[in-house]
PDB file of N, CA and C in Angstrom:
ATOM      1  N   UNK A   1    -112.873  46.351-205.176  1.00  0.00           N
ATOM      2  CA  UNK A   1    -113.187  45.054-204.620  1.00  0.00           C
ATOM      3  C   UNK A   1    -111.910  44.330-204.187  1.00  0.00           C
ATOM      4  N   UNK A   2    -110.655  44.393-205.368  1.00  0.00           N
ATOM      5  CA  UNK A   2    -109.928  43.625-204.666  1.00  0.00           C
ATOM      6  C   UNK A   2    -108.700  44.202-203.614  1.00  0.00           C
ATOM      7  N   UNK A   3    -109.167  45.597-203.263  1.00  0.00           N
ATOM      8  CA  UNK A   3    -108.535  46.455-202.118  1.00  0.00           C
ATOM      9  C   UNK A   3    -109.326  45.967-201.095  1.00  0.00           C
ATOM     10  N   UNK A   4    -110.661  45.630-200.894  1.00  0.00           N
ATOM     11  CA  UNK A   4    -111.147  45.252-199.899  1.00  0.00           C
ATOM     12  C   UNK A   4    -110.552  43.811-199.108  1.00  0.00           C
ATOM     13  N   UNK A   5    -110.011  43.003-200.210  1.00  0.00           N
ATOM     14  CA  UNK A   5    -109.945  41.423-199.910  1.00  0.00           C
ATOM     15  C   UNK A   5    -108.417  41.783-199.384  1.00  0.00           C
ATOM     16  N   UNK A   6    -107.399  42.220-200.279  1.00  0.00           N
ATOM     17  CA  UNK A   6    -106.041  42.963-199.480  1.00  0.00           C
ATOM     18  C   UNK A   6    -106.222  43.505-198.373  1.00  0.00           C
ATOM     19  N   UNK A   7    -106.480  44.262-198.404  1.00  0.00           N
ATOM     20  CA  UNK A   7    -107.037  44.762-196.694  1.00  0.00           C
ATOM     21  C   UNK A   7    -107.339  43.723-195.380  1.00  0.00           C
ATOM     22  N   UNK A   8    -108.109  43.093-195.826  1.00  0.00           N
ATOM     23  CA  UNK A   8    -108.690  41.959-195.061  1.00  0.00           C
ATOM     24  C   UNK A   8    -107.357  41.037-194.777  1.00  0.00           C
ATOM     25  N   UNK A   9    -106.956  40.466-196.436  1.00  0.00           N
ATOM     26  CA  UNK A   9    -105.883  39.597-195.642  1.00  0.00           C
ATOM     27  C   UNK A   9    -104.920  40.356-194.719  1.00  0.00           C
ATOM     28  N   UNK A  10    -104.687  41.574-195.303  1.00  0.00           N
ATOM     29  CA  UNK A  10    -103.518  42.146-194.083  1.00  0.00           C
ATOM     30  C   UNK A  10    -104.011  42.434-192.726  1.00  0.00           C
ATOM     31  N   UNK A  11    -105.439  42.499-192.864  1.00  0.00           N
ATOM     32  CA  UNK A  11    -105.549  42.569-191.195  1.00  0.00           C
ATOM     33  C   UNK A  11    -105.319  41.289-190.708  1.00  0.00           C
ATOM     34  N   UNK A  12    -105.552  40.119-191.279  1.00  0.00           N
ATOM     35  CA  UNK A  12    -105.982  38.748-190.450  1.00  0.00           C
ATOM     36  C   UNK A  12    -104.393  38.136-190.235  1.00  0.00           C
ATOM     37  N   UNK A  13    -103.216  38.681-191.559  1.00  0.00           N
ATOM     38  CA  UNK A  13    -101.672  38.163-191.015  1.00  0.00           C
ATOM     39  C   UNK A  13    -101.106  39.234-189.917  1.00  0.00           C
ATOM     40  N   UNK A  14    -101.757  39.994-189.800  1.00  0.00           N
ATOM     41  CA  UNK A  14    -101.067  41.007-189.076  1.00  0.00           C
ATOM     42  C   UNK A  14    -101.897  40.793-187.454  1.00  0.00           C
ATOM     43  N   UNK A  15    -102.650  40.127-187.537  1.00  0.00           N
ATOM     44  CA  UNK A  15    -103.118  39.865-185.988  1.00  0.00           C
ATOM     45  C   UNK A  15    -102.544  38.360-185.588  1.00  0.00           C
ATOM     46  N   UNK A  16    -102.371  37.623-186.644  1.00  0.00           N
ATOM     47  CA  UNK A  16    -101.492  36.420-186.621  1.00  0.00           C
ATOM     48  C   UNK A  16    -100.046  36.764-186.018  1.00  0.00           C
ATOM     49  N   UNK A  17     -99.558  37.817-186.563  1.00  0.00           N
ATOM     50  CA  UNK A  17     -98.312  38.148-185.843  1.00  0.00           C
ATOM     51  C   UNK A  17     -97.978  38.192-184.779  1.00  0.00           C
ATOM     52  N   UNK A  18     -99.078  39.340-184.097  1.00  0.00           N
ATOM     53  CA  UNK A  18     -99.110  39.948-183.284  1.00  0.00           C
ATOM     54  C   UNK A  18     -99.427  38.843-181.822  1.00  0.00           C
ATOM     55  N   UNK A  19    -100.267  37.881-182.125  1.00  0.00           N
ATOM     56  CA  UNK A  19    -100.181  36.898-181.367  1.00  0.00           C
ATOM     57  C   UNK A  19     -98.861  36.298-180.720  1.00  0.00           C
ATOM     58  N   UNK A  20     -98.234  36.438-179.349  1.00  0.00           N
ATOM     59  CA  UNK A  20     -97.041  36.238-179.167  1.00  0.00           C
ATOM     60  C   UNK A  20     -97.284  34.594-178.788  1.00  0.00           C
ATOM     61  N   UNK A  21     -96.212  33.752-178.715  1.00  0.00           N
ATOM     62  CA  UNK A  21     -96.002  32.468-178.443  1.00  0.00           C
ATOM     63  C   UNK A  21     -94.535  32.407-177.581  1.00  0.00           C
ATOM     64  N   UNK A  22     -94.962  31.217-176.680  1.00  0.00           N
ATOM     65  CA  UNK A  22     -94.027  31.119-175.744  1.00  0.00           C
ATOM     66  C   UNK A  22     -93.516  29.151-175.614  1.00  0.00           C
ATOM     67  N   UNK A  23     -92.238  28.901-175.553  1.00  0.00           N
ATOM     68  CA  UNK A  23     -91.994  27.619-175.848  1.00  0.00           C
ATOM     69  C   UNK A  23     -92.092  26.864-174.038  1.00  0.00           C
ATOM     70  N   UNK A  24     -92.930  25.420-174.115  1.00  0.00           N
ATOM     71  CA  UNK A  24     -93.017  25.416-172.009  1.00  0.00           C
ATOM     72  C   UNK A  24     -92.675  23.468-172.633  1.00  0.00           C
ATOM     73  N   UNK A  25     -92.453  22.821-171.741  1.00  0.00           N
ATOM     74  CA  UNK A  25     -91.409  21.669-171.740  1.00  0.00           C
ATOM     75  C   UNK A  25     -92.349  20.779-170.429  1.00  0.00           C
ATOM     76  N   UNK A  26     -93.246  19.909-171.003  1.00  0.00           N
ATOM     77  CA  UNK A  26     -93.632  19.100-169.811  1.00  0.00           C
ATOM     78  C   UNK A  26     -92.977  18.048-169.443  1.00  0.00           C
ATOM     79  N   UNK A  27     -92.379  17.551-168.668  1.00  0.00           N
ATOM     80  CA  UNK A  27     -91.497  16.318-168.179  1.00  0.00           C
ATOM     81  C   UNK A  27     -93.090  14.854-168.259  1.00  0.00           C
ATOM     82  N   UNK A  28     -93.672  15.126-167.060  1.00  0.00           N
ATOM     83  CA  UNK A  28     -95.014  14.315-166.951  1.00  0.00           C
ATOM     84  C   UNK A  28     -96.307  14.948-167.505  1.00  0.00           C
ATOM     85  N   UNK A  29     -97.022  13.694-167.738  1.00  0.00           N
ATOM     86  CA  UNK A  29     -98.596  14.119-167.989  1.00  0.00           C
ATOM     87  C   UNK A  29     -99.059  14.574-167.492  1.00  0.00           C
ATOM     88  N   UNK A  30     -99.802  15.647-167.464  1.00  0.00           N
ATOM     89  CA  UNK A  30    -100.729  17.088-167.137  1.00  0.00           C
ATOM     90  C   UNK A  30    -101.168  17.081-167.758  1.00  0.00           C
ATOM     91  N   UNK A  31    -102.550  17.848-166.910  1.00  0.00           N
ATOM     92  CA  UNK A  31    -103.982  18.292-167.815  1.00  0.00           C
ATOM     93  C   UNK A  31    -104.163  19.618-167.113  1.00  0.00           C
ATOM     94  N   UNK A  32    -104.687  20.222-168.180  1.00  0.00           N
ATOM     95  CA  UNK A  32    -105.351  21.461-167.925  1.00  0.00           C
ATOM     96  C   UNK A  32    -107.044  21.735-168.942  1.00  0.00           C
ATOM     97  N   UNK A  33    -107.793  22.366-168.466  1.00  0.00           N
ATOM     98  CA  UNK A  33    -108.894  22.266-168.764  1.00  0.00           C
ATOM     99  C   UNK A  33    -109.467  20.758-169.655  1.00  0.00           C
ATOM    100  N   UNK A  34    -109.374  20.157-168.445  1.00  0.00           N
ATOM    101  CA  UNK A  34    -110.394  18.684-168.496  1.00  0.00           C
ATOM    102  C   UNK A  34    -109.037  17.733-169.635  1.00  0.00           C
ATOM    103  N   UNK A  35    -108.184  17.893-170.134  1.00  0.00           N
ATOM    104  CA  UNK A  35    -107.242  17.586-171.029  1.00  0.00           C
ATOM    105  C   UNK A  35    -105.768  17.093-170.777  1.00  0.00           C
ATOM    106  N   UNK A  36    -105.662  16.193-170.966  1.00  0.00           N
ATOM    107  CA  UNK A  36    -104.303  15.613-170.641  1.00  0.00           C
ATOM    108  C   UNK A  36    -103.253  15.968-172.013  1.00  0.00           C
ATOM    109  N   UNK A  37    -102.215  16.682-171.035  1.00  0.00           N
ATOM    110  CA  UNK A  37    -101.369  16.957-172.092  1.00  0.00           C
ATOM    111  C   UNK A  37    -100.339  15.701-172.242  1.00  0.00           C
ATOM    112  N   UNK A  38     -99.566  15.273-172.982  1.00  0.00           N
ATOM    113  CA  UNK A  38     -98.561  14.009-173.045  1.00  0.00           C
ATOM    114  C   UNK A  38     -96.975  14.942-172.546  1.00  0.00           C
ATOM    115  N   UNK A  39     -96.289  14.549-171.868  1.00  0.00           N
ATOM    116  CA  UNK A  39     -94.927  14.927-171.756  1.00  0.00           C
ATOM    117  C   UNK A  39     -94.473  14.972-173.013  1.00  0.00           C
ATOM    118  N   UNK A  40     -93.657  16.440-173.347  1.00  0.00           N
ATOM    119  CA  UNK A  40     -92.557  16.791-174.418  1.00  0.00           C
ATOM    120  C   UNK A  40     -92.850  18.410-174.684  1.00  0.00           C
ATOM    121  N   UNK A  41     -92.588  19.053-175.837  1.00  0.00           N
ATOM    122  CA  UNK A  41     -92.545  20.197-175.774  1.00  0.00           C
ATOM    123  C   UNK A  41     -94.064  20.923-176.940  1.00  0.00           C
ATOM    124  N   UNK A  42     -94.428  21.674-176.220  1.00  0.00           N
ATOM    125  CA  UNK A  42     -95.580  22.934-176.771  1.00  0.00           C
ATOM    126  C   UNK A  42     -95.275  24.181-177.186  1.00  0.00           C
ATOM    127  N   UNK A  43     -96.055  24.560-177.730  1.00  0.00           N
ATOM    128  CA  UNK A  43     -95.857  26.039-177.891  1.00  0.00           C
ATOM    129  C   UNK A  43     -96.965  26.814-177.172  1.00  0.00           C
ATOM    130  N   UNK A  44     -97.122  27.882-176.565  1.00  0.00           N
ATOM    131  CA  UNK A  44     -98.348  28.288-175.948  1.00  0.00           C
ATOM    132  C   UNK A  44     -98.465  29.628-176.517  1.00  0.00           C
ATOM    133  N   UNK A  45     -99.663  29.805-176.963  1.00  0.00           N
ATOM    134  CA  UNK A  45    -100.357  31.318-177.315  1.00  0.00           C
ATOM    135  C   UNK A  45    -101.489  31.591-176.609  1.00  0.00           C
ATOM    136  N   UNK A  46    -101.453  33.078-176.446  1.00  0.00           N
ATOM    137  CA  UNK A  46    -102.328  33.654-175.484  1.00  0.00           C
ATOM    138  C   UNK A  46    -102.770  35.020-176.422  1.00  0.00           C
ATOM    139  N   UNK A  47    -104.296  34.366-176.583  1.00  0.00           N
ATOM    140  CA  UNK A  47    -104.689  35.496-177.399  1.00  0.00           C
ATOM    141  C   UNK A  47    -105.965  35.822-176.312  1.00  0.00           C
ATOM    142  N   UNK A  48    -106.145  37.345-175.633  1.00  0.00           N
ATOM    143  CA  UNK A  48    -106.711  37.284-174.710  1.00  0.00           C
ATOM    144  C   UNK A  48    -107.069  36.729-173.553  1.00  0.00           C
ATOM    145  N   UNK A  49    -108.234  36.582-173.301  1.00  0.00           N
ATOM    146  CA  UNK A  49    -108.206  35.405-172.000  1.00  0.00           C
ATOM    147  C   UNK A  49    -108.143  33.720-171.969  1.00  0.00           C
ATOM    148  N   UNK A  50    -107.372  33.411-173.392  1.00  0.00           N
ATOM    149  CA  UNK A  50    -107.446  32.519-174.064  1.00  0.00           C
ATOM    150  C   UNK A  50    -106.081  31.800-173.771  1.00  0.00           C
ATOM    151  N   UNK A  51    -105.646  30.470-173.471  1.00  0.00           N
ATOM    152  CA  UNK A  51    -104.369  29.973-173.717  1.00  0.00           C
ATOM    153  C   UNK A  51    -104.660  29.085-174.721  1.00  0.00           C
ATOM    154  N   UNK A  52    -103.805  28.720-175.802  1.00  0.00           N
ATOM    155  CA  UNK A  52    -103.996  27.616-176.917  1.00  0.00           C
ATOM    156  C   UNK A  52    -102.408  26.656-176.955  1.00  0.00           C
ATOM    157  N   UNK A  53    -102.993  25.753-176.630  1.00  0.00           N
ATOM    158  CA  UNK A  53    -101.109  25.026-176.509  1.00  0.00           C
ATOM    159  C   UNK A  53    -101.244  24.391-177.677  1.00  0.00           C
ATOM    160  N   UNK A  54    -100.154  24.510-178.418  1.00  0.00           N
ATOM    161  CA  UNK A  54    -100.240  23.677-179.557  1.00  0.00           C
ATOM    162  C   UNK A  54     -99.057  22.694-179.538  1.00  0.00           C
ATOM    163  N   UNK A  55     -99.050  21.840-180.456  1.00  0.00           N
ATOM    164  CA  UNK A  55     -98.032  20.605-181.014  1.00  0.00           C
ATOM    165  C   UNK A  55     -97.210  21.198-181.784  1.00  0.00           C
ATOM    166  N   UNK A  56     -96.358  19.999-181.967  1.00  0.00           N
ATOM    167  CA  UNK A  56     -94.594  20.632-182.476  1.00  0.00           C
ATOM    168  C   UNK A  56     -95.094  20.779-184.042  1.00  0.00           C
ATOM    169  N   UNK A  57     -96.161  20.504-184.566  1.00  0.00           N
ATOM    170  CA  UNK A  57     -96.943  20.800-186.224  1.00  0.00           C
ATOM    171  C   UNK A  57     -97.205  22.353-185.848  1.00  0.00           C
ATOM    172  N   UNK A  58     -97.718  22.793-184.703  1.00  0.00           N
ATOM    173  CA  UNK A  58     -98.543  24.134-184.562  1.00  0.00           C
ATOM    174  C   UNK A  58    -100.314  23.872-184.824  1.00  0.00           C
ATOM    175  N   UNK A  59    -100.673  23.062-184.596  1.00  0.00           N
ATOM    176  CA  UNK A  59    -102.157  22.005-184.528  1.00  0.00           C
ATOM    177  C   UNK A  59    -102.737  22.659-183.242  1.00  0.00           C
ATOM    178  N   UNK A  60    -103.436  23.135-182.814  1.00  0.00           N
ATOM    179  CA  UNK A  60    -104.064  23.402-181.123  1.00  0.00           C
ATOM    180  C   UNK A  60    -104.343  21.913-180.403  1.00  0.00           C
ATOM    181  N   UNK A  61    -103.713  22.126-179.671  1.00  0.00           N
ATOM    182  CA  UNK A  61    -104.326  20.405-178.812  1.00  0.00           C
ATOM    183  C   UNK A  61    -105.316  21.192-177.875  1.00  0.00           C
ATOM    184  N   UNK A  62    -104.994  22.231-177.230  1.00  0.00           N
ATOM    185  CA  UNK A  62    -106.177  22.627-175.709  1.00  0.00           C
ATOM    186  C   UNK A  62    -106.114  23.855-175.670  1.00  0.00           C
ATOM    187  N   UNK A  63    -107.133  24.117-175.710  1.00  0.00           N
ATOM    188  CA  UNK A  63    -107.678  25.636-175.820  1.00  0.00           C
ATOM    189  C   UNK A  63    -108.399  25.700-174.097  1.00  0.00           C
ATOM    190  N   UNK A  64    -107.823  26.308-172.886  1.00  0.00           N
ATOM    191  CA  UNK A  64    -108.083  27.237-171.931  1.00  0.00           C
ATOM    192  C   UNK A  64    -108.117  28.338-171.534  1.00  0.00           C
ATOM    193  N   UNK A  65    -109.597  28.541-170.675  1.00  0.00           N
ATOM    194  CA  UNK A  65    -109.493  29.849-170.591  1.00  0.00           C
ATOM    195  C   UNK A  65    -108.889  30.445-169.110  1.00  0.00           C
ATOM    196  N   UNK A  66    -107.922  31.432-169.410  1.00  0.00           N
ATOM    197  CA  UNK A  66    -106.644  31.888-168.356  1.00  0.00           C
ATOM    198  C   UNK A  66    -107.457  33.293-167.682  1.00  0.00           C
ATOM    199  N   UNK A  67    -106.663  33.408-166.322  1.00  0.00           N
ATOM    200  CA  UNK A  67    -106.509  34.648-166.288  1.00  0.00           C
ATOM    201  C   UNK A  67    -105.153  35.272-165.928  1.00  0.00           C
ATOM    202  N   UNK A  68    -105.150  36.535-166.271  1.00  0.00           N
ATOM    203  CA  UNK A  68    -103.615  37.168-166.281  1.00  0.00           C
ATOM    204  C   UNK A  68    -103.407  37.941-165.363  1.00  0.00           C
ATOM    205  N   UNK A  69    -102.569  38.131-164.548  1.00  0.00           N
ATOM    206  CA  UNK A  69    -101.791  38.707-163.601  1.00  0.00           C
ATOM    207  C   UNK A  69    -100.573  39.532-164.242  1.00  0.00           C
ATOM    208  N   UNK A  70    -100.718  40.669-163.931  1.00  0.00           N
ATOM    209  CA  UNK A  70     -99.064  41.245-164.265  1.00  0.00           C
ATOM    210  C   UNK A  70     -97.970  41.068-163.234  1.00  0.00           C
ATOM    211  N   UNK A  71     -97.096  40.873-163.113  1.00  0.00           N
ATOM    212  CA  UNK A  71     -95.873  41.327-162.389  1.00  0.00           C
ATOM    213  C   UNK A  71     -95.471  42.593-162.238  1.00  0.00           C
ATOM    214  N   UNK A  72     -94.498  42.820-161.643  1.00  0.00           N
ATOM    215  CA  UNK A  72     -94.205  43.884-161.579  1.00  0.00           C
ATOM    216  C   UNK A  72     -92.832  43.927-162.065  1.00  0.00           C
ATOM    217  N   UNK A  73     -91.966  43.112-162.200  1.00  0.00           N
ATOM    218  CA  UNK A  73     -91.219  42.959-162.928  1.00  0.00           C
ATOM    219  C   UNK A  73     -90.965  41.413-164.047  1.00  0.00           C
ATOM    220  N   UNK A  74     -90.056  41.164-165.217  1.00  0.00           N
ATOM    221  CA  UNK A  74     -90.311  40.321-166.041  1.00  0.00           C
ATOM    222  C   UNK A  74     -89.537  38.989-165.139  1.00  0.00           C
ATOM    223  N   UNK A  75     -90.496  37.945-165.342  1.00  0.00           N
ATOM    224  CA  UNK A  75     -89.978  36.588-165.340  1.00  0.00           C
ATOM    225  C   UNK A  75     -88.844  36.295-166.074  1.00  0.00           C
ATOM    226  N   UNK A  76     -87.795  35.571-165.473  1.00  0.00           N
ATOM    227  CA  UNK A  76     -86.493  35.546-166.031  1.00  0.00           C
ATOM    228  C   UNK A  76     -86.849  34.350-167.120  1.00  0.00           C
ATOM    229  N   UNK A  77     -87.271  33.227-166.470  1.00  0.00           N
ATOM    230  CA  UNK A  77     -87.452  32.391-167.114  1.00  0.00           C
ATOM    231  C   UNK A  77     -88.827  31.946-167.290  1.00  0.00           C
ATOM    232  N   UNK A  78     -89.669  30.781-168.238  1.00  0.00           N
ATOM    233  CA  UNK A  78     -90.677  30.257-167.885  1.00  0.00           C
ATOM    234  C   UNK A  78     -90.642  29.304-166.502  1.00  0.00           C
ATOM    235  N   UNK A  79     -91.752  28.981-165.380  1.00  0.00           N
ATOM    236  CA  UNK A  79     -92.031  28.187-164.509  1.00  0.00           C
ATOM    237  C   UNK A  79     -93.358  28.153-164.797  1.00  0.00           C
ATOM    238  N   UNK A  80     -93.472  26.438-164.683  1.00  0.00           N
ATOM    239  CA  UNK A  80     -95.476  26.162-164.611  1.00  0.00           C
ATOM    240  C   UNK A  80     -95.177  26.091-162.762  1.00  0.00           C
ATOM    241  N   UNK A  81     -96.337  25.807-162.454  1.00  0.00           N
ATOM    242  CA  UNK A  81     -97.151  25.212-161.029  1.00  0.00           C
ATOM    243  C   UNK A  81     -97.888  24.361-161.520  1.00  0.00           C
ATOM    244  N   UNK A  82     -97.592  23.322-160.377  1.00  0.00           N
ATOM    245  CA  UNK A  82     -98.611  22.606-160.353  1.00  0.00           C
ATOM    246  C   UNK A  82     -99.190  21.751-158.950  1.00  0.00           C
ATOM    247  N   UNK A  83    -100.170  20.710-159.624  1.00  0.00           N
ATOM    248  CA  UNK A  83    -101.340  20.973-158.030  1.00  0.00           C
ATOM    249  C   UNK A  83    -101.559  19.045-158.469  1.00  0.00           C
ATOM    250  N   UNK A  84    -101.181  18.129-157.829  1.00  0.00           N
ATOM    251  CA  UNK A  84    -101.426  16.946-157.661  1.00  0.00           C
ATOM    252  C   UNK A  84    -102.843  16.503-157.435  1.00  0.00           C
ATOM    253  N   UNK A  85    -103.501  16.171-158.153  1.00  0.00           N
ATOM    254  CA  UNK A  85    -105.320  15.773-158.303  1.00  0.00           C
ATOM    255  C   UNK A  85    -105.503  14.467-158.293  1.00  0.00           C
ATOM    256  N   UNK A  86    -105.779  13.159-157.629  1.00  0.00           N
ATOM    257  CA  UNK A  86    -106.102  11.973-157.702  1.00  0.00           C
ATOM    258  C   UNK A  86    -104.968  11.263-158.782  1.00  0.00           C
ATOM    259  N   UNK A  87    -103.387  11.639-158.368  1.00  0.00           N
ATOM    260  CA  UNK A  87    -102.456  10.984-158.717  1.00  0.00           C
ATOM    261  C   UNK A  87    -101.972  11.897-160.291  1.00  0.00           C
ATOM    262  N   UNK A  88    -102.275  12.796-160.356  1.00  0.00           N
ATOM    263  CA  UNK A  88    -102.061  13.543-162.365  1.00  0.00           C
ATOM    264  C   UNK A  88    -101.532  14.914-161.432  1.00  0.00           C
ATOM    265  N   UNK A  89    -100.706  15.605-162.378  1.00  0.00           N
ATOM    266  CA  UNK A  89    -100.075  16.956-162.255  1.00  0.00           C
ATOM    267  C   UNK A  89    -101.564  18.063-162.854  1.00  0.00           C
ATOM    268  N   UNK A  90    -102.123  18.817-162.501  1.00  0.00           N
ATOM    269  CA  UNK A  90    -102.631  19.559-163.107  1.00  0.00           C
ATOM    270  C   UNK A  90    -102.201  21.025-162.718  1.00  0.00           C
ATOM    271  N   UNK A  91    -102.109  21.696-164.112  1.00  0.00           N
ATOM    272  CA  UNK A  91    -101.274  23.140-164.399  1.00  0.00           C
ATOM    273  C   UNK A  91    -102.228  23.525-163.727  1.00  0.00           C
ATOM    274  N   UNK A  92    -101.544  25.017-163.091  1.00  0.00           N
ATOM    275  CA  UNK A  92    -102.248  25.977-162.239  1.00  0.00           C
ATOM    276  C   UNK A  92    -102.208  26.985-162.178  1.00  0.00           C
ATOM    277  N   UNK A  93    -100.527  27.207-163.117  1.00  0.00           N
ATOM    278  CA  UNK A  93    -100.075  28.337-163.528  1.00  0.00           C
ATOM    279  C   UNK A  93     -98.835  28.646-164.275  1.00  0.00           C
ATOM    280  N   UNK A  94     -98.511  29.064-165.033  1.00  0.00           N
ATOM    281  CA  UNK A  94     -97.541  29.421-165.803  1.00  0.00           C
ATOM    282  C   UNK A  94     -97.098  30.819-165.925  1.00  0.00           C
ATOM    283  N   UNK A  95     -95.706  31.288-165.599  1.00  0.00           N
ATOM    284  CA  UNK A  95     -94.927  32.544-165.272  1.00  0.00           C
ATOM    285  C   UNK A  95     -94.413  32.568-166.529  1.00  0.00           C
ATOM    286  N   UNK A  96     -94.810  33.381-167.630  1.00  0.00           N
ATOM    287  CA  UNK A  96     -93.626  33.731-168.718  1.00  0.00           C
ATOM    288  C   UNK A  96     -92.703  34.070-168.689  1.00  0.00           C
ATOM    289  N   UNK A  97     -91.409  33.569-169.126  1.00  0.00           N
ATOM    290  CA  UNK A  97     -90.108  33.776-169.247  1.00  0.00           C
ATOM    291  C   UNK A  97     -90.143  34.821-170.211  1.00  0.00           C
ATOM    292  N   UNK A  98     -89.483  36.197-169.700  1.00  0.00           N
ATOM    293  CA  UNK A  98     -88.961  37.639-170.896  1.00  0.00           C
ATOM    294  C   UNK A  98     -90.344  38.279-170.951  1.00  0.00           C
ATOM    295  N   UNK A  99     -91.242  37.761-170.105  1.00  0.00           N
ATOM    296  CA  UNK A  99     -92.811  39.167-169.890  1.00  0.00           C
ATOM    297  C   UNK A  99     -93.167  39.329-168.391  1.00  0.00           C
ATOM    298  N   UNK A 100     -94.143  39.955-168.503  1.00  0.00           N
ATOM    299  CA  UNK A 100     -94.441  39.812-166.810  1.00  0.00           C
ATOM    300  C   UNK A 100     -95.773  39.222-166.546  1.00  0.00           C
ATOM    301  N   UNK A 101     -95.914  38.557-167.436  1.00  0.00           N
ATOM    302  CA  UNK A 101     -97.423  37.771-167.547  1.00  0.00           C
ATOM    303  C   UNK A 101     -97.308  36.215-166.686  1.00  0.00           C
ATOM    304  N   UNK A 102     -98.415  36.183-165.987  1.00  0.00           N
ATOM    305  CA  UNK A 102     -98.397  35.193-165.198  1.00  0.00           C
ATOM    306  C   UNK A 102    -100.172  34.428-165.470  1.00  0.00           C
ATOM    307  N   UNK A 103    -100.079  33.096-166.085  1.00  0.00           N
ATOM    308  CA  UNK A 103    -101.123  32.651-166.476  1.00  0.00           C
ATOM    309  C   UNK A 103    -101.975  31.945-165.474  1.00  0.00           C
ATOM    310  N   UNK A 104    -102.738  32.123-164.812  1.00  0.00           N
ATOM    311  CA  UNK A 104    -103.815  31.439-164.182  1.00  0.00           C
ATOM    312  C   UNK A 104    -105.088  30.646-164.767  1.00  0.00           C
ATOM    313  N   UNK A 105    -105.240  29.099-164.594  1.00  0.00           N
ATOM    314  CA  UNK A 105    -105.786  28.358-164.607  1.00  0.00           C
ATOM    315  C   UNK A 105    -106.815  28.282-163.495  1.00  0.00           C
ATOM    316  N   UNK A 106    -108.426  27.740-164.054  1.00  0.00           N
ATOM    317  CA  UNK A 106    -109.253  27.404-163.206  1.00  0.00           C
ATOM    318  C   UNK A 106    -109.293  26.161-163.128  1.00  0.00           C
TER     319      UNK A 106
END
């Protein structure tokens, strides 16, 4: 029984790991999926077709759903895009800095 519960926790820290995170720096307020982010710094995880930006605690503020593009070679640095909507920045896309993952927003 308690090989089963070991087991378990090691699968659930070991997919915690495996979850990579990337540090992105908003100057102005942006929103992405219906959500206004506040200017300062996030952390972003992408677990599947999933983006989760979290706070400088590690708290999720906005959970969107992305799609991914590969590159063909790695982004040097991070760059967002963005798309001016009735006066607000809204993300459109984000290029990972050190992968070749390129995040698309609906």
């Amino acid at each position: 029984m308690r090989v089963r519960y070991l087991i378990a926790i090691l699968l659930v820290c070991a997919s915690l790991l495996l979850a990579k995170t990337y540090t992105i720096t908003l100057s102005e307020p942006s929103r992405v999926a219906g959500a206004e982010l506040k200017p300062g710094n996030y952390s972003l995880k992408v677990e599947g077709d999933k983006a989760i930006f979290l706070d400088r605690t590690r708290k999720p503020v906005v959970e969107a759903t992305v799609r991914i593009e590969n590159a063909a070679r790695k982004f040097e640095a991070t760059a967002i895009e963005f798309r001016k909507e009735s006066g607000q920045n809204r993300i459109q896309a984000i290029s990972l800095g050190g992968s070749k993952m390129k995040l698309l927003f609906d």
